[in-house]
Protein backbone atom coordinates (compact mmCIF):
# COMPACT_ATOMS: atom_id res chain seq x y z
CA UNK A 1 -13.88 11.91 -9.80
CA UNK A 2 -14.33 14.74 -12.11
CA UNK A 3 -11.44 16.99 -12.85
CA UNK A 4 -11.29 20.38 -11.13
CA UNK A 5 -8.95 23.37 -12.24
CA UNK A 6 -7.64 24.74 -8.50
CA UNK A 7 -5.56 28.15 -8.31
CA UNK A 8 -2.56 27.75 -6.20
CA UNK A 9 -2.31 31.10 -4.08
CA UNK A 10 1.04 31.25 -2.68
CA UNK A 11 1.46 34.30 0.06
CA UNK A 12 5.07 35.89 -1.59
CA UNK A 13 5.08 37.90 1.69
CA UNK A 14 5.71 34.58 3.30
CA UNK A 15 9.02 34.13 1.65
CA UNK A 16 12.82 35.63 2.36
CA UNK A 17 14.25 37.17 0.10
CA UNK A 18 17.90 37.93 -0.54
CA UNK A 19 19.32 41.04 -1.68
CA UNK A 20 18.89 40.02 -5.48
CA UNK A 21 15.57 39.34 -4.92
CA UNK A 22 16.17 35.60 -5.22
CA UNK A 23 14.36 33.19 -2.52
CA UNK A 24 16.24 31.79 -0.17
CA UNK A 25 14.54 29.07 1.11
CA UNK A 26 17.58 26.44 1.54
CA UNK A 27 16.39 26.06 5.03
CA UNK A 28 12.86 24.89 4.68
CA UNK A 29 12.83 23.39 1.97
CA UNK A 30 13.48 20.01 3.16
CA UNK A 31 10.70 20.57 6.24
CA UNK A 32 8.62 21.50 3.84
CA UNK A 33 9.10 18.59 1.12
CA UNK A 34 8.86 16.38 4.33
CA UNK A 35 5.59 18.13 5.52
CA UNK A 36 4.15 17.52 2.20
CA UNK A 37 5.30 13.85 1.83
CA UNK A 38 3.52 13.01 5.51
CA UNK A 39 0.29 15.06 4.46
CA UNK A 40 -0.03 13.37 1.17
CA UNK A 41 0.59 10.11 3.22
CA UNK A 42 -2.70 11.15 5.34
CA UNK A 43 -4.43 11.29 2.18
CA UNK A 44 -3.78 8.03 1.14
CA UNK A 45 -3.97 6.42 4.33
CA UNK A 46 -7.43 7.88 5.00
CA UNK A 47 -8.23 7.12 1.24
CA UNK A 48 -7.63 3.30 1.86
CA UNK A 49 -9.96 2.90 5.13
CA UNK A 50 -12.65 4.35 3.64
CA UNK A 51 -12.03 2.26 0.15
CA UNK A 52 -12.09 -0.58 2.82
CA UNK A 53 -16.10 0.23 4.00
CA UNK A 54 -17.51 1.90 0.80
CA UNK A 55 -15.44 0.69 -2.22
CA UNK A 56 -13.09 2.65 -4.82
CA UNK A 57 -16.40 4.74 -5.72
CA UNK A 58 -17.00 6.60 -2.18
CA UNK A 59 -17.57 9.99 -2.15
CA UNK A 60 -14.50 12.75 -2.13
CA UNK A 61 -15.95 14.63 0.66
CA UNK A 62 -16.02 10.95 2.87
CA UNK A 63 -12.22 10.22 2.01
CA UNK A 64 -11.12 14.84 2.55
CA UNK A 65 -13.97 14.28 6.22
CA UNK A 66 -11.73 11.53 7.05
CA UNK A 67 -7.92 12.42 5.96
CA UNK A 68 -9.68 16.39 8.14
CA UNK A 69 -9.09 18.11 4.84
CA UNK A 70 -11.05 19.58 2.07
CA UNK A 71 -12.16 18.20 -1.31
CA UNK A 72 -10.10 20.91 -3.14
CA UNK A 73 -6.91 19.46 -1.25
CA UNK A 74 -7.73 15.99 -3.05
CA UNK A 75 -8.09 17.02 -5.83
CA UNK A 76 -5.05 18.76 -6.11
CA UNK A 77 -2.68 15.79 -5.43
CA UNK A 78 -5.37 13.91 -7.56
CA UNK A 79 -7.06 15.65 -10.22
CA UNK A 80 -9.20 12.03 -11.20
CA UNK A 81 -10.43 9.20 -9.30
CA UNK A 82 -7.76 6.71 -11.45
CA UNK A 83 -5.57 8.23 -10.04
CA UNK A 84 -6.14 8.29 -6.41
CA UNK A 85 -6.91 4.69 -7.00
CA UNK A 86 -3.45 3.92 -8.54
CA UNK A 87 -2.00 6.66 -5.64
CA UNK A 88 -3.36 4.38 -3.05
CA UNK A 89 -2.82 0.82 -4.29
CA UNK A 90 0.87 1.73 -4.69
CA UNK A 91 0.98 3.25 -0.94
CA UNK A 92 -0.04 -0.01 0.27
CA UNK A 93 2.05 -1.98 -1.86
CA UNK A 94 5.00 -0.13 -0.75
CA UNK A 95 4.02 -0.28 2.92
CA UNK A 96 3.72 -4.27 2.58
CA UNK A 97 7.07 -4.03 0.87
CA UNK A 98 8.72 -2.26 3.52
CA UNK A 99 7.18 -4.37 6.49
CA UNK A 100 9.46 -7.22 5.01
CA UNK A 101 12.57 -6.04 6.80
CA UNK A 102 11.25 -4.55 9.93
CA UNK A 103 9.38 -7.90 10.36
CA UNK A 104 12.80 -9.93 10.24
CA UNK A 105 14.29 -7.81 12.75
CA UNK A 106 11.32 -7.51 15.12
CA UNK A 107 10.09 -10.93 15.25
CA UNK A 108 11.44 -13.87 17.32
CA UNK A 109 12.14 -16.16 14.44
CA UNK A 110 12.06 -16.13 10.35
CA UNK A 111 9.64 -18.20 10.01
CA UNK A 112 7.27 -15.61 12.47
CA UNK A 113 8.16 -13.27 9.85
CA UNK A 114 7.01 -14.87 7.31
CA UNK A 115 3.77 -15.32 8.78
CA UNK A 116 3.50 -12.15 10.26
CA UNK A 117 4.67 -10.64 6.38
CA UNK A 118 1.87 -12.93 4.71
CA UNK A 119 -0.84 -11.54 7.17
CA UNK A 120 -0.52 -8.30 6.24
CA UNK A 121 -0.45 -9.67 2.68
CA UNK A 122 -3.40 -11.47 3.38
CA UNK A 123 -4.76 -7.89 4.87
CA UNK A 124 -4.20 -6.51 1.44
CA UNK A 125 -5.84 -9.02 -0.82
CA UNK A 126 -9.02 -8.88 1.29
CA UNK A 127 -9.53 -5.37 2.27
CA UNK A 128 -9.29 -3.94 -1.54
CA UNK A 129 -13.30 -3.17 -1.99
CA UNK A 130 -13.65 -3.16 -5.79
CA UNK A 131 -10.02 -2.67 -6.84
CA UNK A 132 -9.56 -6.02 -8.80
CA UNK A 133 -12.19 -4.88 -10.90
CA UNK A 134 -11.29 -1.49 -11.65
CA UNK A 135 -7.53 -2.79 -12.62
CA UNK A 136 -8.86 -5.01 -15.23
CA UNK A 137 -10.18 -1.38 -16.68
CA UNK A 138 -8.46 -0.31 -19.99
CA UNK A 139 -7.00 2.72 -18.18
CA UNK A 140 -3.43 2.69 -19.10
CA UNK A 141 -2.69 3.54 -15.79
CA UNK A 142 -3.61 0.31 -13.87
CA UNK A 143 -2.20 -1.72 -16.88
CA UNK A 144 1.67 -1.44 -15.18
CA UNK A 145 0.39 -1.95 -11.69
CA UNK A 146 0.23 -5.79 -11.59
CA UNK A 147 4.53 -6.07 -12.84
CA UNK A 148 4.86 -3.29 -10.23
CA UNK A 149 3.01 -5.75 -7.80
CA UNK A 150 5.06 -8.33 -8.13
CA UNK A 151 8.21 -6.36 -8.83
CA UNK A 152 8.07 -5.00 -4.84
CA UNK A 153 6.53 -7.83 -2.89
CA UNK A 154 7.92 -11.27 -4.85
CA UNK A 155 11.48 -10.19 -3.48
CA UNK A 156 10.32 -9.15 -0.15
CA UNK A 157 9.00 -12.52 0.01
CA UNK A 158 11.47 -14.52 -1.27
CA UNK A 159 14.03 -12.70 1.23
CA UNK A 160 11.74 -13.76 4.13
CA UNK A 161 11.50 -17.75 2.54
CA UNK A 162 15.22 -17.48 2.46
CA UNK A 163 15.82 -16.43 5.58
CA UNK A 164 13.36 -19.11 7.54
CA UNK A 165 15.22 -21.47 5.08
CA UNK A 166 18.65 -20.65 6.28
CA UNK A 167 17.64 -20.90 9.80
CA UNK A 168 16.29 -24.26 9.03
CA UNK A 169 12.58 -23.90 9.99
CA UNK A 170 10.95 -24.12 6.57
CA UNK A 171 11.51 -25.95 3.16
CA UNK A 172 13.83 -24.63 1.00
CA UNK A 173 12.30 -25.95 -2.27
CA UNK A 174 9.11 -23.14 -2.11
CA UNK A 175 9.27 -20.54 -4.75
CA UNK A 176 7.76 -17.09 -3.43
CA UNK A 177 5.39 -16.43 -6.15
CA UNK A 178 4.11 -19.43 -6.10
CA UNK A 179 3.81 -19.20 -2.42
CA UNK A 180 1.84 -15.72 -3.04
CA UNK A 181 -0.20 -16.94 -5.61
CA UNK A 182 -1.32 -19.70 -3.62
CA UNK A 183 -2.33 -17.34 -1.06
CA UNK A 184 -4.17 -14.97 -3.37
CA UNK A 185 -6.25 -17.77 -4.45
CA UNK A 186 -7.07 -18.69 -0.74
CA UNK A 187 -8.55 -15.13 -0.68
CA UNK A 188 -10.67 -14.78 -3.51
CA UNK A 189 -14.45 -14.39 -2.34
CA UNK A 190 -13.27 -13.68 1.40
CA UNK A 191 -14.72 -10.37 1.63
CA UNK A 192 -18.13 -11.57 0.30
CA UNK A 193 -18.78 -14.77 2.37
CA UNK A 194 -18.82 -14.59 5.98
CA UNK A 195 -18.39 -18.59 6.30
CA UNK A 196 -15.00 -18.38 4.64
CA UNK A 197 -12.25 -18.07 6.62
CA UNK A 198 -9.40 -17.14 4.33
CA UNK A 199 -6.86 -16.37 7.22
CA UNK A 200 -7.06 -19.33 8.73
CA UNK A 201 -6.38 -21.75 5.62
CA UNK A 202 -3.64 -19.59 4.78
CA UNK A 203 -2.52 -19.66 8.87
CA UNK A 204 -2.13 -23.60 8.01
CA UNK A 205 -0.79 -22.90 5.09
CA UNK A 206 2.06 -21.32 6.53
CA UNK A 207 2.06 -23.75 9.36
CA UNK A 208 3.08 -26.30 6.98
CA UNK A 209 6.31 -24.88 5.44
CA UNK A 210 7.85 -26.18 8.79
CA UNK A 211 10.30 -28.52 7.84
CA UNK A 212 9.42 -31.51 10.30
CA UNK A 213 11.79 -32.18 13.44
């Protein structure tokens, strides 16, 4: 993604004024800040699906066609491909992270959770068309991503372990990176071979964290 220089036109006539001639915009600001957070969302989310069919390399008119924007609107929240790249494997990230707790709450037991959690994780690992490679890139930007990685999703994890632990369906003695790791290396080559069936070793996986009744 090549950089672009784009003007920022703001309509002043929009805007209220007070009688100083300062802006007053106490009231919209927050709508506004909100409006932008859920459109920049849209970007990212679109961004990812279409990573998902044509790899980290697709075209910027494919990801604005899908996201029902124009290029000129990606490439103002992100001026080069690293960093829409970076922008959307820390969107996902976070969603996975966040899915954690919602998950506990929603599901009938811990332990569906967990498996629930790890699908979704599994989800993640498989769907990411061409971003391992582009992280092991010298760009300084991906070089914090994998600590972030593991900074958000080993606790999330571990909370969920603890939790099936405490309500005595699992194993208390299984460490959550190690548990995640494990799982990562069920899903290398999953994208690429048809006969592999990543999801379902890691289904059995989980299945066997049951302590035994």
């Amino acid at each position: 993604m090549s950089r672009l220089t784009i003007r920022n036109v703001v309509p002043f006539s929009k805007l209220e004024s007070g009688g100083n001639g300062t802006v007053n915009d106490s009231d919209t600001t927050r709508p506004k800040r909100a409006d932008a957070r859920r459109n920049k969302e849209t970007l990212l989310d679109a961004a990812a699906e279409v990573f998902v069919t044509s790899g980290v390399e697709a075209p910027v008119r494919d990801i604005a066609a899908k996201a029902g924007v124009g290029t000129a609107t990606i490439y103002r929240h992100f001026p080069t491909r690293a960093d829409l790249i970076i922008a959307v494997y820390r969107h996902q990230v976070e969603a996975c992270a966040e899915a954690g707790p919602s998950l506990l709450e929603s599901s009938r037991s811990p332990h569906a959770a967990l498996g629930r959690w790890i699908d979704l994780f599994v989800d993640f690992l498989v769907t990411k068309h061409g971003l391992a490679a582009v992280l092991q890139s010298d760009d300084a930007g991906f070089q914090t991503l994998h600590t972030y990685f593991l900074d958000r999703l080993v606790p999330v994890c571990a909370r969920l372990l603890d939790a099936a632990a405490g309500a005595g369906e699992t194993r208390s003695d299984v460490d959550a990176y190690a548990l995640m790791r494990g799982v990562g290396n069920l899903c290398i080559g999953a994208e690429t071979d048809p006969r592999y069936d990543a999801r379902r070793l890691v289904e059995l996986l989980i299945a066997g964290l049951r302590r035994p009744h």
